[in-house]
C-alpha atoms as a PDB file:
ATOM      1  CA  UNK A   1     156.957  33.846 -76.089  1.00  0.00           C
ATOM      2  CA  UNK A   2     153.250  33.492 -75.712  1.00  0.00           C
ATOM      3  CA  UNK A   3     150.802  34.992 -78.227  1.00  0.00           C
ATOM      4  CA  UNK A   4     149.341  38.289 -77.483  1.00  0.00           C
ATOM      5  CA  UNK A   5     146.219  37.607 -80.105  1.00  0.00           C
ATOM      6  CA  UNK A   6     145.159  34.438 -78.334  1.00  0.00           C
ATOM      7  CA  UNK A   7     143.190  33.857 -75.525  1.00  0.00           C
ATOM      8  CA  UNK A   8     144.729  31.902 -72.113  1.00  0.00           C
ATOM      9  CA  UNK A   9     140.933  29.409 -72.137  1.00  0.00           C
ATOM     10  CA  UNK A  10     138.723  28.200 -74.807  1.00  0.00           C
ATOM     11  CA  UNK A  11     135.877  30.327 -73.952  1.00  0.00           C
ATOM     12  CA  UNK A  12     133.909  28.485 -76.743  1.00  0.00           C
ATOM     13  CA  UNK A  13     134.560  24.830 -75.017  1.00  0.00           C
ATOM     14  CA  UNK A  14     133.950  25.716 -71.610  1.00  0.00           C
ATOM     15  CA  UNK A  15     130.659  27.540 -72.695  1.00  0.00           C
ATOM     16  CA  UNK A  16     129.709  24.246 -74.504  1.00  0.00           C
ATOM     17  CA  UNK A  17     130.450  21.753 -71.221  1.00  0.00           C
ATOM     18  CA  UNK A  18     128.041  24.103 -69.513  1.00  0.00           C
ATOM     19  CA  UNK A  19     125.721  23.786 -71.377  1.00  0.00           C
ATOM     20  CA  UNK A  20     125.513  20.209 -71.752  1.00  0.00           C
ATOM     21  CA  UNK A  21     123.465  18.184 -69.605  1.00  0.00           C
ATOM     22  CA  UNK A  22     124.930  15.331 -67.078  1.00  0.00           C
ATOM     23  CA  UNK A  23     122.361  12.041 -67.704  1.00  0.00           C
ATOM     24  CA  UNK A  24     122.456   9.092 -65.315  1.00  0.00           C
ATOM     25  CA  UNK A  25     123.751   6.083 -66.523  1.00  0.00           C
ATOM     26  CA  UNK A  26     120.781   3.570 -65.159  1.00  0.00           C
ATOM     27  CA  UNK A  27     117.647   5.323 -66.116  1.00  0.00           C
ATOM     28  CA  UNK A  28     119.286   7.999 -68.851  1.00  0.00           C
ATOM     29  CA  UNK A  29     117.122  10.610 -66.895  1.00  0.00           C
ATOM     30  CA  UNK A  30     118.777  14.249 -65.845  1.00  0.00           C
ATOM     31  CA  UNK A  31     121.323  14.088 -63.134  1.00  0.00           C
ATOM     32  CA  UNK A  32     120.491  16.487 -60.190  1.00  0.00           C
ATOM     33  CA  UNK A  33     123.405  18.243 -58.169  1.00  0.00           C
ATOM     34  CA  UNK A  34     122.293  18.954 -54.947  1.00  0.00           C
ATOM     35  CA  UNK A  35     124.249  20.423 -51.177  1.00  0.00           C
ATOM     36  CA  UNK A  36     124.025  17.898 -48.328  1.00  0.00           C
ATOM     37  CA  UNK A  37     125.073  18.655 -45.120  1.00  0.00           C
ATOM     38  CA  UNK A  38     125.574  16.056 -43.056  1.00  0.00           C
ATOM     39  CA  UNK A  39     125.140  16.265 -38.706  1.00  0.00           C
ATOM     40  CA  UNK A  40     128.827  17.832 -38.354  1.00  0.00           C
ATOM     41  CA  UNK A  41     128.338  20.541 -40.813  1.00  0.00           C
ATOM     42  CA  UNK A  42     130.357  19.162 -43.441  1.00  0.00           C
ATOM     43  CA  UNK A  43     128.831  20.579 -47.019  1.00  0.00           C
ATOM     44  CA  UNK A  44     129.697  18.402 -50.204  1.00  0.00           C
ATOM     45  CA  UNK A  45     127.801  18.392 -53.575  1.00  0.00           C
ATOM     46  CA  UNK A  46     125.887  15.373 -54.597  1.00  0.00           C
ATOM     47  CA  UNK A  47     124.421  14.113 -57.804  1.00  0.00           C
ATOM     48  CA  UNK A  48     121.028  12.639 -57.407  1.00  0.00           C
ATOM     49  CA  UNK A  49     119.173  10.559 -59.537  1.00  0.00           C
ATOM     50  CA  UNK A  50     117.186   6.607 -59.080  1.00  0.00           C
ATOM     51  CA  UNK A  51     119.421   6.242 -56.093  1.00  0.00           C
ATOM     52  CA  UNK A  52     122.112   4.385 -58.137  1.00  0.00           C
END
C-alpha cells in the first residue's frame, strides 16, 4: 500500500537539477543547448560550447 501523505517525485530534487548549471568539461565555461535542424528536417538538441 502506497502512502497517501507522500508525494509520487521529489519536487525539491528536480527543482535543484534545474537549477544547476551544465559547464563544459574543456574550458569550464556554460554549456549552451541549442535546436539544429539539419537539410532533411530532422530536429535534435545540441550542447554547444569551444567546439569540443
Amino acid at each position: 500500500m502506497a502512502e497517501k501523505g507522500k508525494s509520487k517525485t521529489d519536487v525539491a530534487a528536480r527543482a535543484e537539477s534545474k537549477s544547476r548549471t551544465q559547464l563544459c568539461s574543456n574550458c569550464g565555461n556554460k554549456v549552451e543547448v541549442v535546436l539544429a535542424v539539419s537539410p532533411n528536417g530532422k530536429k535534435r538538441m545540441r550542447r554547444v560550447c569551444c567546439g569540443g
